[in-house]
N, C-alpha and C. Protein backbone atom coordinates (compact mmCIF):
# COMPACT_ATOMS: atom_id res chain seq x y z
N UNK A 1 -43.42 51.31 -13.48
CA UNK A 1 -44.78 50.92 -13.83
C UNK A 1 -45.42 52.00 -14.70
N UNK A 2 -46.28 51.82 -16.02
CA UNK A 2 -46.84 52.33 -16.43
C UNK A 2 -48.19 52.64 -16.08
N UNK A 3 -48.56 53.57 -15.91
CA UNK A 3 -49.94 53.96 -16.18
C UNK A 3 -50.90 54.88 -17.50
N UNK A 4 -51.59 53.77 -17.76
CA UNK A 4 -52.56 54.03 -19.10
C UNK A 4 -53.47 54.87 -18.81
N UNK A 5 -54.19 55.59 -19.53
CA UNK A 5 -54.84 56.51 -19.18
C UNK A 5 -56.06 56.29 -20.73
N UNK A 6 -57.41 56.52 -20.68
CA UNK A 6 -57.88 56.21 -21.39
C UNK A 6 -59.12 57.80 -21.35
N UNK A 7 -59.58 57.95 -22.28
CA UNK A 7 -60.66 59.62 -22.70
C UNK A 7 -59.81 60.28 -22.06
N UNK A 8 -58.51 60.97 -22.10
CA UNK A 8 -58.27 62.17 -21.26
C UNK A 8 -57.02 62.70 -22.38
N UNK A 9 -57.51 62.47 -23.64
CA UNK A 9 -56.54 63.05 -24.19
C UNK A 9 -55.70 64.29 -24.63
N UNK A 10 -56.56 65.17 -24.47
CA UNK A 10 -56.14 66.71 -23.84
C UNK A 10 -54.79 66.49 -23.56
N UNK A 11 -55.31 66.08 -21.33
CA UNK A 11 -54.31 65.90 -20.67
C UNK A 11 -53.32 65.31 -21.03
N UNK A 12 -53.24 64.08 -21.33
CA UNK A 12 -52.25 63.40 -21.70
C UNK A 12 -51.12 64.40 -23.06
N UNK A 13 -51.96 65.12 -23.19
CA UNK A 13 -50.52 65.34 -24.49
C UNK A 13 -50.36 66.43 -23.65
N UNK A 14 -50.48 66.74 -22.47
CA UNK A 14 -49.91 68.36 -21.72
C UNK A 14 -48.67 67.37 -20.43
N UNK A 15 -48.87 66.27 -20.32
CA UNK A 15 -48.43 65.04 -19.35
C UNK A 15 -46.64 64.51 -19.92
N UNK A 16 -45.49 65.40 -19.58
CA UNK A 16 -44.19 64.84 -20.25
C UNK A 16 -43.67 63.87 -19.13
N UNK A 17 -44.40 62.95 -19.06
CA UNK A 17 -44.20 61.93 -17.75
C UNK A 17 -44.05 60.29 -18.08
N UNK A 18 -42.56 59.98 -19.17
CA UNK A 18 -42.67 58.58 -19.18
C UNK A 18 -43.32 57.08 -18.89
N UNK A 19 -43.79 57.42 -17.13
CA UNK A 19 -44.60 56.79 -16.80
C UNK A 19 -46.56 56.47 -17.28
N UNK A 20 -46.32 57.44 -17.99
CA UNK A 20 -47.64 57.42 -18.46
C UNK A 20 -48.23 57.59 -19.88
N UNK A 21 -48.95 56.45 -20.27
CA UNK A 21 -49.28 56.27 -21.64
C UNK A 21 -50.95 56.48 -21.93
N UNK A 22 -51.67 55.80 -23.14
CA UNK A 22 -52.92 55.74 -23.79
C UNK A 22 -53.65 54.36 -23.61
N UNK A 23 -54.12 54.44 -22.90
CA UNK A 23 -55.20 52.88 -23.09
C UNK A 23 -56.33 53.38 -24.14
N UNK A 24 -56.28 52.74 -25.64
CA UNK A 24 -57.09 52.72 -26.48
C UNK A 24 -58.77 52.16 -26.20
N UNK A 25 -59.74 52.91 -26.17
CA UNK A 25 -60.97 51.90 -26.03
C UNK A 25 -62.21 52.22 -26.96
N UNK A 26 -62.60 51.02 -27.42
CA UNK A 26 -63.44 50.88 -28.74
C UNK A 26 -64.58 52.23 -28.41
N UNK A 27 -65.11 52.05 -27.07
CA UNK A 27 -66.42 53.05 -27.27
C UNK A 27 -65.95 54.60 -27.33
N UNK A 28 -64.79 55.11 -27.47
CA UNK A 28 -64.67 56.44 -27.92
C UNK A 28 -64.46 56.58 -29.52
N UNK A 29 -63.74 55.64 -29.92
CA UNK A 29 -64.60 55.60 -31.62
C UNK A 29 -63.34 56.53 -32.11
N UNK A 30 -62.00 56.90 -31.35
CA UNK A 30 -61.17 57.91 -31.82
C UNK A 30 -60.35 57.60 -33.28
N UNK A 31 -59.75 58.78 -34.36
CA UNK A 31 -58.68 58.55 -34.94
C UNK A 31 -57.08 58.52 -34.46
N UNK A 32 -56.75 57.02 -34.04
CA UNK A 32 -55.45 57.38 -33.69
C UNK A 32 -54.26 58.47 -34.01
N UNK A 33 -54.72 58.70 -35.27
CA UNK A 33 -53.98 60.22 -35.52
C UNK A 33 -53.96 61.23 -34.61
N UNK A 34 -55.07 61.10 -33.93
CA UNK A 34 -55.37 62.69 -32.80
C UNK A 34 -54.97 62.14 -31.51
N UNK A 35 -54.56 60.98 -31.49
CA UNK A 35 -53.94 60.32 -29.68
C UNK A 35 -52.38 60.49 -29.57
N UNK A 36 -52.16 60.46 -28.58
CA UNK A 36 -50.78 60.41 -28.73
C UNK A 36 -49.91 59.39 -28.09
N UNK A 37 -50.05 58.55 -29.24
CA UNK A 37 -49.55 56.92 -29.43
C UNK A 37 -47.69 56.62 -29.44
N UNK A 38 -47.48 57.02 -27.85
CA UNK A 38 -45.85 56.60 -27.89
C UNK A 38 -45.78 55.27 -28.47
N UNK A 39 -44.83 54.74 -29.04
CA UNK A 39 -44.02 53.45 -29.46
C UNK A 39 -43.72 53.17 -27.72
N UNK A 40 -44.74 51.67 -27.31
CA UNK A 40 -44.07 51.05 -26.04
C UNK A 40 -45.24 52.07 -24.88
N UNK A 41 -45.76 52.59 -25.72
CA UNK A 41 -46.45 53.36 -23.93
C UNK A 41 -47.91 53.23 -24.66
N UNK A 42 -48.57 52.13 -25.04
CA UNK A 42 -49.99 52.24 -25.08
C UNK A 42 -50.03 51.16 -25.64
N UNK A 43 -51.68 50.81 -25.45
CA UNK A 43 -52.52 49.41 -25.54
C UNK A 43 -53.75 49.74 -25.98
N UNK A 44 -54.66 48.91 -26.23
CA UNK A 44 -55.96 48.76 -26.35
C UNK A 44 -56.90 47.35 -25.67
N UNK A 45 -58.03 48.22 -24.81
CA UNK A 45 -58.85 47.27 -24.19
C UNK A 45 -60.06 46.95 -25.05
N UNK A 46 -60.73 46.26 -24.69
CA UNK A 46 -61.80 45.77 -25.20
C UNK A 46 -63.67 46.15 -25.10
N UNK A 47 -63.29 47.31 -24.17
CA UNK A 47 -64.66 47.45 -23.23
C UNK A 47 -65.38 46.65 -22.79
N UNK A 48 -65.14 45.60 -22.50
CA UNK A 48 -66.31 44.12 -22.50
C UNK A 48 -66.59 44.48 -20.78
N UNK A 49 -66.24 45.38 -19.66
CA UNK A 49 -66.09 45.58 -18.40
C UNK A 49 -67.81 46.50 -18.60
N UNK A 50 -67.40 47.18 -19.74
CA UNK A 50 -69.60 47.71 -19.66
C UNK A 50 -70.48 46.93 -20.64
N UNK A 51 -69.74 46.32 -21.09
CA UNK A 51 -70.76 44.72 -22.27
C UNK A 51 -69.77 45.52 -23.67
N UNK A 52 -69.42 44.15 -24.27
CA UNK A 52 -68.90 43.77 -25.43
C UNK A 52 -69.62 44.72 -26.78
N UNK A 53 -68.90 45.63 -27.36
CA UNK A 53 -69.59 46.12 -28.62
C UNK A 53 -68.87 45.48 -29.89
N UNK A 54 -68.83 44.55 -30.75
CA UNK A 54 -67.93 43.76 -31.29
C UNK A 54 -67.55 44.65 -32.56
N UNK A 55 -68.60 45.45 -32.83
CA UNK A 55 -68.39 46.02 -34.32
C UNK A 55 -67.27 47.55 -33.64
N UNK A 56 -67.40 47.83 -32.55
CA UNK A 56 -66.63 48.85 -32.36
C UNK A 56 -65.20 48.49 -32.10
N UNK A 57 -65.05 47.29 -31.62
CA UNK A 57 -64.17 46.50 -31.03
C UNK A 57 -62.97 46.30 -32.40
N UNK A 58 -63.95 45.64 -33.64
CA UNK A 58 -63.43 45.05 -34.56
C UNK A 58 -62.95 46.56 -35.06
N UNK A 59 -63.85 47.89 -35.17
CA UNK A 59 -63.22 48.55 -35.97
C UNK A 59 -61.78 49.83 -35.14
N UNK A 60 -61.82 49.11 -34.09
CA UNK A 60 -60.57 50.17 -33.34
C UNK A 60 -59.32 49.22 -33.91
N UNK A 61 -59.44 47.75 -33.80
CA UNK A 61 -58.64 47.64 -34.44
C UNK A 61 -58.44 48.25 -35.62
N UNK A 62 -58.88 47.89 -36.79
CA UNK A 62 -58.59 48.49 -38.14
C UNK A 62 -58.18 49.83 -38.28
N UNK A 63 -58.92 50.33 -37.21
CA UNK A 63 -57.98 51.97 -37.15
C UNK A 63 -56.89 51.89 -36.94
N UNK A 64 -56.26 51.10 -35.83
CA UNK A 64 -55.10 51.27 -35.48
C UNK A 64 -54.05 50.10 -36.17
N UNK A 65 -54.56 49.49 -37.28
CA UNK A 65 -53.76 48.81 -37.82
C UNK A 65 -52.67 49.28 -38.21
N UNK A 66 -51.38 48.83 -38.10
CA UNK A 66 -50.24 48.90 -38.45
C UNK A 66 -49.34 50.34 -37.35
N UNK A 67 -50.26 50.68 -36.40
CA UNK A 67 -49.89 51.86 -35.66
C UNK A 67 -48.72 51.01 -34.51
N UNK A 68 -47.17 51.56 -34.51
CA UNK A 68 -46.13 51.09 -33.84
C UNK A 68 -46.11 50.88 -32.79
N UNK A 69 -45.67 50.11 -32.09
CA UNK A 69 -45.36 50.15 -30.46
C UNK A 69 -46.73 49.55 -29.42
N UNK A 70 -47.46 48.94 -30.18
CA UNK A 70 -48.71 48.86 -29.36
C UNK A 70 -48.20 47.36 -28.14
N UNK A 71 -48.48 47.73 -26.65
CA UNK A 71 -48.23 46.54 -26.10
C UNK A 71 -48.87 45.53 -26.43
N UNK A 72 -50.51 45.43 -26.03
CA UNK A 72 -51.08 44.61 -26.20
C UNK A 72 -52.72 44.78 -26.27
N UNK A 73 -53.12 44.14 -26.95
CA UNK A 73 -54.82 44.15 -27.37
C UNK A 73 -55.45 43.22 -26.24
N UNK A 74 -56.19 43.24 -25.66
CA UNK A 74 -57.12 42.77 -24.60
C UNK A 74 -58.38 42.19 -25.25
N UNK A 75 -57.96 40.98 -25.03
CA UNK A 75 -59.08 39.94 -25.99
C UNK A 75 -60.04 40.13 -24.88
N UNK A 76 -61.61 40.09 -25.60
CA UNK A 76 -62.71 40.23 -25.01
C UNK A 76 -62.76 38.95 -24.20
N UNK A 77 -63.38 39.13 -22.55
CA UNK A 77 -63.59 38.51 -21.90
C UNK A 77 -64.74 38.57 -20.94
N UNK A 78 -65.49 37.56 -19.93
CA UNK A 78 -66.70 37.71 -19.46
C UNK A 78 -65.89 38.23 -17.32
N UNK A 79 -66.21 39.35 -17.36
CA UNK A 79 -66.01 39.49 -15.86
C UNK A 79 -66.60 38.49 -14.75
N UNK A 80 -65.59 38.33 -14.06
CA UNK A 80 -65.68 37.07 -12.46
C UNK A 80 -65.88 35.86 -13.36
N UNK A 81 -65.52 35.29 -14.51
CA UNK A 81 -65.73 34.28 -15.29
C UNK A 81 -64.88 33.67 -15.98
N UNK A 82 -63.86 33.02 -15.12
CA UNK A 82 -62.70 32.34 -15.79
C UNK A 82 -63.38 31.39 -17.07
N UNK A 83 -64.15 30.16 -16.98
CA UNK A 83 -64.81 29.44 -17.68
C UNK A 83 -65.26 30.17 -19.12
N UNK A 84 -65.57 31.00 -19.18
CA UNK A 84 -66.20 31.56 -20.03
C UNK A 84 -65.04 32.66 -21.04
N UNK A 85 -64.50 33.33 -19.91
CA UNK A 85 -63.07 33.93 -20.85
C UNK A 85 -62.29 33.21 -21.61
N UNK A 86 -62.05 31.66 -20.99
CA UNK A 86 -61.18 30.81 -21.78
C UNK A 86 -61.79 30.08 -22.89
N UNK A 87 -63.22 30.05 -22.70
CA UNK A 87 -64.05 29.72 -24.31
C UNK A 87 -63.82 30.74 -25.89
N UNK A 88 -63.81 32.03 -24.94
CA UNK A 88 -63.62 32.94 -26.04
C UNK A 88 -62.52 33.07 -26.58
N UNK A 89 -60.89 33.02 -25.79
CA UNK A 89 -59.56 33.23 -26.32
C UNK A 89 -59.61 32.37 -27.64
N UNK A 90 -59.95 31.55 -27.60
CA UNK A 90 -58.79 31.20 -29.37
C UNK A 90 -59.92 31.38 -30.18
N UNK A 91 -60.79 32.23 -30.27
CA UNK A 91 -61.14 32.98 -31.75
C UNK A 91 -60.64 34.87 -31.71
N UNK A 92 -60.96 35.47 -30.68
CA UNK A 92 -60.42 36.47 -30.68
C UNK A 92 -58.80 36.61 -30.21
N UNK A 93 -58.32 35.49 -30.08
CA UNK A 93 -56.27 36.19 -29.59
C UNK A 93 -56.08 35.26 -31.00
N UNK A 94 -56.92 34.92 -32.11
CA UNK A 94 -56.22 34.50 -33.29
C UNK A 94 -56.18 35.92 -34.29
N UNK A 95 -57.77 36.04 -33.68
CA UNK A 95 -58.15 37.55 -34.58
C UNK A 95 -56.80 38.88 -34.68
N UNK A 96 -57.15 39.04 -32.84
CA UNK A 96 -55.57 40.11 -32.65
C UNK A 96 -54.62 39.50 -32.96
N UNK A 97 -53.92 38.56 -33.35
CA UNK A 97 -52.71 38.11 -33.74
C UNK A 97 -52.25 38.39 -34.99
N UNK A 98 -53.48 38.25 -36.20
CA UNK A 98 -53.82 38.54 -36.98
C UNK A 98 -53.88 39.75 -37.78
N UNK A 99 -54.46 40.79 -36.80
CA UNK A 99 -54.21 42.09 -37.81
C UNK A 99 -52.95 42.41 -36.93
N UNK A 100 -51.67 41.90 -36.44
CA UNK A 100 -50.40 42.28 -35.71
C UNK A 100 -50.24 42.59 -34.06
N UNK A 101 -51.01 42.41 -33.40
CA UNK A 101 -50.63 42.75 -32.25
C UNK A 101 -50.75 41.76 -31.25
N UNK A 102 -50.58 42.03 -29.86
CA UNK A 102 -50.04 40.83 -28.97
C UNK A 102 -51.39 40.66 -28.03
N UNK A 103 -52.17 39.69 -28.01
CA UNK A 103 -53.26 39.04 -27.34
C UNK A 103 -53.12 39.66 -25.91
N UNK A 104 -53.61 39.82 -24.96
CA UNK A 104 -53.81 40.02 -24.05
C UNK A 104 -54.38 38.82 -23.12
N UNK A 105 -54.76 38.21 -22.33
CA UNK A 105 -55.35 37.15 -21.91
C UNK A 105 -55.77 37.91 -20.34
N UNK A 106 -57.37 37.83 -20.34
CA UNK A 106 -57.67 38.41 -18.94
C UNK A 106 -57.91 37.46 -17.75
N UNK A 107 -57.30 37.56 -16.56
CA UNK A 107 -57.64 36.45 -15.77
C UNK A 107 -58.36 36.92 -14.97
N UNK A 108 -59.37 35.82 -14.46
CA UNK A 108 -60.51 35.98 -13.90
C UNK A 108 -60.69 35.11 -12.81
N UNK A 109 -61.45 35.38 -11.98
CA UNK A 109 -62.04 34.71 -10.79
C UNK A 109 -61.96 33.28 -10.68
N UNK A 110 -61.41 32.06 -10.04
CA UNK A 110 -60.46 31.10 -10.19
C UNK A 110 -59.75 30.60 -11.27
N UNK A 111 -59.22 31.60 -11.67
CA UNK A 111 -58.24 31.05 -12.83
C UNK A 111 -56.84 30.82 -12.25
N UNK A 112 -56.21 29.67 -12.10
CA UNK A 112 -54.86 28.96 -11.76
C UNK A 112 -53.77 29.43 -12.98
N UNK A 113 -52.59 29.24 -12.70
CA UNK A 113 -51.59 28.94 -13.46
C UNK A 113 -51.81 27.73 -14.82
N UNK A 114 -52.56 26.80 -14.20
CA UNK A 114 -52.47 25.21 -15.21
C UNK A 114 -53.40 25.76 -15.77
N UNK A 115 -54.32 26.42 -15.64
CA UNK A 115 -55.13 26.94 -17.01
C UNK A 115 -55.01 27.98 -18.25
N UNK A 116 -53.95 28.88 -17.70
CA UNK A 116 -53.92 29.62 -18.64
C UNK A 116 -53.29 28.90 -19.92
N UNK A 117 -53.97 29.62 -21.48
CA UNK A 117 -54.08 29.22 -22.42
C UNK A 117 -52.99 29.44 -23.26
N UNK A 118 -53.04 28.67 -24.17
CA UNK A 118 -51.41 29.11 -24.97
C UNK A 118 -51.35 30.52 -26.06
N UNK A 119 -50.67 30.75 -26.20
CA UNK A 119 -50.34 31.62 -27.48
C UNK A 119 -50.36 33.17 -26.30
N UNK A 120 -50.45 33.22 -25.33
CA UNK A 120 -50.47 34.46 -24.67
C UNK A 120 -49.95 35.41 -24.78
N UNK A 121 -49.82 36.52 -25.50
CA UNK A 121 -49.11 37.79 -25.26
C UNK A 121 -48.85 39.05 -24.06
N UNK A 122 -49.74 38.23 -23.15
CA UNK A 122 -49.93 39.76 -22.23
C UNK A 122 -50.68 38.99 -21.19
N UNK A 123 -50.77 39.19 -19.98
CA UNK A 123 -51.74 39.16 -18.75
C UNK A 123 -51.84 40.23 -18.29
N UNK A 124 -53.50 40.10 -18.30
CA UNK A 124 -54.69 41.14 -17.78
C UNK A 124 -54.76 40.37 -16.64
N UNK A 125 -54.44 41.28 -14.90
CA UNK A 125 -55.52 41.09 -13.98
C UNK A 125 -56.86 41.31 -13.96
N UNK A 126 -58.02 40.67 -14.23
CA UNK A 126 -59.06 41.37 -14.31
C UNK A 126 -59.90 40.63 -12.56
N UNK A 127 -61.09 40.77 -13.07
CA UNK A 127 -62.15 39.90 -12.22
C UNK A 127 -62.20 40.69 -10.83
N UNK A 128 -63.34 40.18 -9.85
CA UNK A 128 -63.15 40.88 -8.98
C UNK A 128 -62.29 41.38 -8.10
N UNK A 129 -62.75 42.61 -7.38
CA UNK A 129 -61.75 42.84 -6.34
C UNK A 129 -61.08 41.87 -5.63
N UNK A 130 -62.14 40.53 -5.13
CA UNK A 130 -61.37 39.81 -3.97
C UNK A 130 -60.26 39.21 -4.83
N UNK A 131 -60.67 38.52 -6.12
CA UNK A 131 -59.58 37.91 -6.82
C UNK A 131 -58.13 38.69 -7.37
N UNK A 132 -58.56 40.03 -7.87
CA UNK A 132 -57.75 40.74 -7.99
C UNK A 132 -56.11 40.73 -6.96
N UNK A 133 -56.49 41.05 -5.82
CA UNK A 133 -55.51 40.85 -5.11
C UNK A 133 -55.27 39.75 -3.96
N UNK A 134 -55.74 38.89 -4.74
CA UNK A 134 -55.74 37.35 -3.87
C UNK A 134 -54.54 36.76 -4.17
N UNK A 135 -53.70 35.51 -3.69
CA UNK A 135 -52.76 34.90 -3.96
C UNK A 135 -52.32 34.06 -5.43
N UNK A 136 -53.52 33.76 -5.59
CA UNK A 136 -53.97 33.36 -7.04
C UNK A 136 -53.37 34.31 -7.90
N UNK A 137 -54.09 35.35 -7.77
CA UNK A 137 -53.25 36.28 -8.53
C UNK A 137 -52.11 37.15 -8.57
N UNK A 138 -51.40 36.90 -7.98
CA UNK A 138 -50.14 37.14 -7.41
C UNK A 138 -49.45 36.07 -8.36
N UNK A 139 -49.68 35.06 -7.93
CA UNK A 139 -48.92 33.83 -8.42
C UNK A 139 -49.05 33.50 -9.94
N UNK A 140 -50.17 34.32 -10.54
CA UNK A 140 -50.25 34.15 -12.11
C UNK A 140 -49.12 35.59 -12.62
N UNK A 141 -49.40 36.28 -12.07
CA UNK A 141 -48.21 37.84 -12.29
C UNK A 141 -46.92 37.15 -11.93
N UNK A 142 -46.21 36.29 -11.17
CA UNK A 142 -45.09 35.90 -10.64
C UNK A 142 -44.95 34.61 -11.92
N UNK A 143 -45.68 33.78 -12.26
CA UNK A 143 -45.51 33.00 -13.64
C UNK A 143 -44.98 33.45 -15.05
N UNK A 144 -45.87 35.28 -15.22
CA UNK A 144 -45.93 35.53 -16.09
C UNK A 144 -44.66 36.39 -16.64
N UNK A 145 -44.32 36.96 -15.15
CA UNK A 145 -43.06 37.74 -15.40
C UNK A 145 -41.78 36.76 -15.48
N UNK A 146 -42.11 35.74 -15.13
CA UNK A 146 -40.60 34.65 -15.08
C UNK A 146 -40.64 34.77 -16.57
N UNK A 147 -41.17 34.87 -17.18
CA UNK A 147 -41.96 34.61 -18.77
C UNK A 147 -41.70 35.35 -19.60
N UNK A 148 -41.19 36.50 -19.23
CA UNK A 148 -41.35 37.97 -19.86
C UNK A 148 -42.54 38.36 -20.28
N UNK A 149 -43.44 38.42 -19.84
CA UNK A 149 -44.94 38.53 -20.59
C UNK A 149 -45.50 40.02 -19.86
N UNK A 150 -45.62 40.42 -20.61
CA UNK A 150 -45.95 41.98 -19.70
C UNK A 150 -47.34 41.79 -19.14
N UNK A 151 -47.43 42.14 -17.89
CA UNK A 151 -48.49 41.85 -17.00
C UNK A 151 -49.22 43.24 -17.01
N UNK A 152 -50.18 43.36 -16.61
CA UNK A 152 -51.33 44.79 -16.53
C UNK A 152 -52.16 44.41 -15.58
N UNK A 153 -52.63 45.22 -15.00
CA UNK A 153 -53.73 45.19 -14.04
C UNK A 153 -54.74 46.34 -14.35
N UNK A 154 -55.87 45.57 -14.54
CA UNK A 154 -57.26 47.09 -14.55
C UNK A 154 -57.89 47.19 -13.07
N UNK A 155 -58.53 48.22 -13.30
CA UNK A 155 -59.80 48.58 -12.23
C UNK A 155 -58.47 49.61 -11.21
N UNK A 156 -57.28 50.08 -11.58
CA UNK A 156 -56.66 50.62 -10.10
C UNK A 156 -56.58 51.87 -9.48
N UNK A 157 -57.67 52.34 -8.67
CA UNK A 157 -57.85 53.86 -8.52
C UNK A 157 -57.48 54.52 -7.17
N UNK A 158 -57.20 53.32 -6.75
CA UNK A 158 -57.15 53.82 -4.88
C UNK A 158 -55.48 54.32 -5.14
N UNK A 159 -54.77 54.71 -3.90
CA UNK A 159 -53.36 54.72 -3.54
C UNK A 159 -53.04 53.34 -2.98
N UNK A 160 -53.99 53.06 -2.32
CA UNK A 160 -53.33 51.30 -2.13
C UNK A 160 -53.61 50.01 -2.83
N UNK A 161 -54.74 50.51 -3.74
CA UNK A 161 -54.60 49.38 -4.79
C UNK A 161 -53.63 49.63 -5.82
N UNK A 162 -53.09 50.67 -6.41
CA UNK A 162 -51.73 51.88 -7.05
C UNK A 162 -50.82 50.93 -6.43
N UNK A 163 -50.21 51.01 -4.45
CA UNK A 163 -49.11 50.78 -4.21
C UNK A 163 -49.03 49.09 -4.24
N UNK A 164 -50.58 48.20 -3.93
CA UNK A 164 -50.02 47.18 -4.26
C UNK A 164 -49.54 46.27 -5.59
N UNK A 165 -50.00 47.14 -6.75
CA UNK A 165 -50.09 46.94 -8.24
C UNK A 165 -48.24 46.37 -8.21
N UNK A 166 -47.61 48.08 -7.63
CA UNK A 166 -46.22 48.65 -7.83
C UNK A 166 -45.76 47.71 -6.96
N UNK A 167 -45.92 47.29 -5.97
CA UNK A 167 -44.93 45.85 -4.85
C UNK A 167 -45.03 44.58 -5.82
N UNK A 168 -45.91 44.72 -6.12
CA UNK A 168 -46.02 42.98 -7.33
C UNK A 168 -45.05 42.94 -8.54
N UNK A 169 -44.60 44.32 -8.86
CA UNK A 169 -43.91 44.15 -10.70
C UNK A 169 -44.90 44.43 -10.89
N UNK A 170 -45.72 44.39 -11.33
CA UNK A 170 -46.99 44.95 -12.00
C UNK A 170 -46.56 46.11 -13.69
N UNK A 171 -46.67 45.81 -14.88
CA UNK A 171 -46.03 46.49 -15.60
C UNK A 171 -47.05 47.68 -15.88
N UNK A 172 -48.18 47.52 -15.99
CA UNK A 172 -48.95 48.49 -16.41
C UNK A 172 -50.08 48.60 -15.70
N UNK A 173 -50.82 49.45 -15.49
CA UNK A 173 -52.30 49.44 -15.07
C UNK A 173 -53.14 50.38 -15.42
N UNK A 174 -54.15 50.18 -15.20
CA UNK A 174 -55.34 51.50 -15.94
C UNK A 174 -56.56 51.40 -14.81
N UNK A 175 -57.42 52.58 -14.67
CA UNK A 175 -58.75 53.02 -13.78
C UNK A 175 -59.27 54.31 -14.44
N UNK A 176 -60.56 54.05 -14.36
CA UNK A 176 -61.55 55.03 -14.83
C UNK A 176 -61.27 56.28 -13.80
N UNK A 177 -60.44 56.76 -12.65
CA UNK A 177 -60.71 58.07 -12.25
C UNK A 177 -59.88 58.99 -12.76
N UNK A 178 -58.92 58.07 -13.95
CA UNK A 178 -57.87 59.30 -14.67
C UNK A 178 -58.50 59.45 -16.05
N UNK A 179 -59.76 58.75 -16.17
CA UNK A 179 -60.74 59.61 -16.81
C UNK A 179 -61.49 60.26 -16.84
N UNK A 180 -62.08 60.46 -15.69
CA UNK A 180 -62.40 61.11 -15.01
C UNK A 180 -62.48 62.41 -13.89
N UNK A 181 -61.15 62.28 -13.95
CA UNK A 181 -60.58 63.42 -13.17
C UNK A 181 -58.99 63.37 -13.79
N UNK A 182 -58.88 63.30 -14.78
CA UNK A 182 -57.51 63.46 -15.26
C UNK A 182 -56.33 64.20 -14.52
N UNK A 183 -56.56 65.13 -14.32
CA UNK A 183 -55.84 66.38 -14.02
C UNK A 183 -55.19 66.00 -12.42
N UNK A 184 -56.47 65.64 -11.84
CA UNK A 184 -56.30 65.67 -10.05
C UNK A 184 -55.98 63.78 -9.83
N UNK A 185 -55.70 62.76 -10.69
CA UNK A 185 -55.53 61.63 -10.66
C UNK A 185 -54.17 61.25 -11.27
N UNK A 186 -53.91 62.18 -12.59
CA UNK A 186 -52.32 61.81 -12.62
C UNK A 186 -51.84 62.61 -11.74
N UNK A 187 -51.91 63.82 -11.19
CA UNK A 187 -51.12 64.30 -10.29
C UNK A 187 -50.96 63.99 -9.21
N UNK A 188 -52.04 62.93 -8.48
CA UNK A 188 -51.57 62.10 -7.23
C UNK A 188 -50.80 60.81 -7.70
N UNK A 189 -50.82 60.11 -8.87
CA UNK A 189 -49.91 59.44 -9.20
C UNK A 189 -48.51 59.93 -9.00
N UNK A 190 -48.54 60.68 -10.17
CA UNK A 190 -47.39 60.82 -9.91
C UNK A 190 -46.69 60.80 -8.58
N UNK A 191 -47.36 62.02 -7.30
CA UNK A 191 -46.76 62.17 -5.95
C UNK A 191 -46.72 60.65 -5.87
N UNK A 192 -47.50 59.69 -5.67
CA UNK A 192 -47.04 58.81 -5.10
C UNK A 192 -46.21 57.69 -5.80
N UNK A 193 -45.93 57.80 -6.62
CA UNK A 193 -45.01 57.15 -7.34
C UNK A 193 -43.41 57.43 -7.25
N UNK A 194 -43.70 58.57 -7.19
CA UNK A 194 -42.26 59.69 -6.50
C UNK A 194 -41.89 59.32 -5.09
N UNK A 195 -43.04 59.16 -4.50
CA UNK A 195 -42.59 58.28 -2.58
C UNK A 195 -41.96 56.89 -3.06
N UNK A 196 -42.43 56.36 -3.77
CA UNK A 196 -42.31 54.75 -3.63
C UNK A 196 -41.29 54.91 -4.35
N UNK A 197 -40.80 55.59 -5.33
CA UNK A 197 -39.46 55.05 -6.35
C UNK A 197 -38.00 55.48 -5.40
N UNK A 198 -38.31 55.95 -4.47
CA UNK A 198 -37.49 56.30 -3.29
C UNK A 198 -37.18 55.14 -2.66
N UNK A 199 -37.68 54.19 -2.16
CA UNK A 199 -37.63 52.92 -1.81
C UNK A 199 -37.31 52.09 -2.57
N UNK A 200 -36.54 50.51 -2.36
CA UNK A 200 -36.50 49.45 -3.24
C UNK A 200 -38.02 49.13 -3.36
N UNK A 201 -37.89 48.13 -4.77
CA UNK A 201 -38.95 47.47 -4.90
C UNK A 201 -39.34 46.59 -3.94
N UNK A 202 -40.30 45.81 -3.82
CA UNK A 202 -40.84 44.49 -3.04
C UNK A 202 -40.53 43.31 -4.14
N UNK A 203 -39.66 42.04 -4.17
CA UNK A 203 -39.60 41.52 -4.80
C UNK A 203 -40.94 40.44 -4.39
N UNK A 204 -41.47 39.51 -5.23
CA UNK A 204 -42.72 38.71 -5.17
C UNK A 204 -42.22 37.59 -4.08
């Protein structure tokens, strides 16, 4: 499992830990030149989790146009609001498709399997906690991986929201306390990632 890491870029380039990449986000306004953008170990979100800035949004893309290896762009979506996320996908996952990269699709608070939308590049767990790790969403991560579709989960800061990410397949995930505390947040990752890779996986 990957973990993204987003403002802690210091750390991250002192971090020789495969497991851990760059979550790109519009409101730091960075030159990807100064990040350190593995091929396959980074993405870009949308910020729409503190309200939608579209002009910052539109121009992280353009920065990072043509920059290699990007998983996936995280089309703007409305939190706990399946209805409303799926209004927005087909103008913005045409947009990201568009300047090259792979849509993201965030699922939200009763969103089923029969709804998700076509052209998908990526599933975002988003929406609340309860939905987050509800069966629902389990069962959209278990769709998506039959699929090959690289799955992500946001919001994950605990050790047991971490270990249940890692029992699901879960390919990637990201939380504000490894921006926040960079230093003292990848380094409990890591420890506990080091317990669990000791063990088999949990298959779904």
């Amino acid at each position: 499992m990957l973990i993204l890491v987003s403002g802690a870029t210091a750390t991250m380039r002192s971090v020789d830990d495969a497991r851990f990449g760059v979550l790109v986000v519009p409101a730091a306004g960075n030159d990807p030149a100064s990040l350190p953008l593995v091929p396959g170990r980074w993405a870009m979100d949308n910020g729409a989790y503190s309200g939608l800035d579209v002009a910052a949004f539109v121009g992280m893309l353009q920065a990072c146009h043509g920059r290699a290896g990007c998983l996936f762009v995280t089309a703007p979506d409305v939190v706990g609001d399946a209805t409303a996320t799926l209004a927005l996908w087909p103008f913005w996952s045409a947009l990201i498709r568009g300047v090259g990269f792979a849509p993201a699709f965030v699922a939200q608070d009763g969103m089923t399997v029969a709804q998700l939308p076509s052209g998908v590049g990526a599933l975002f767990i988003g929406g609340t906690t309860t939905f987050k790790l509800s069966a629902d969403a389990r069962t959209l991560v278990a769709y998506a991986k039959a699929r090959e579709l690289w799955t992500h989960m946001g919001r994950v800061n605990t050790r047991g929201r971490l270990r249940e990410a890692y029992r699901w397949g879960i390919d990637s995930i990201d939380g504000t306390s490894r921006s926040m505390f960079p230093q003292i947040q990848v380094t409990k990752d890591q420890r506990w990632m080091n317990e669990w890779q000791q063990q088999p996986a949990l298959s779904l």
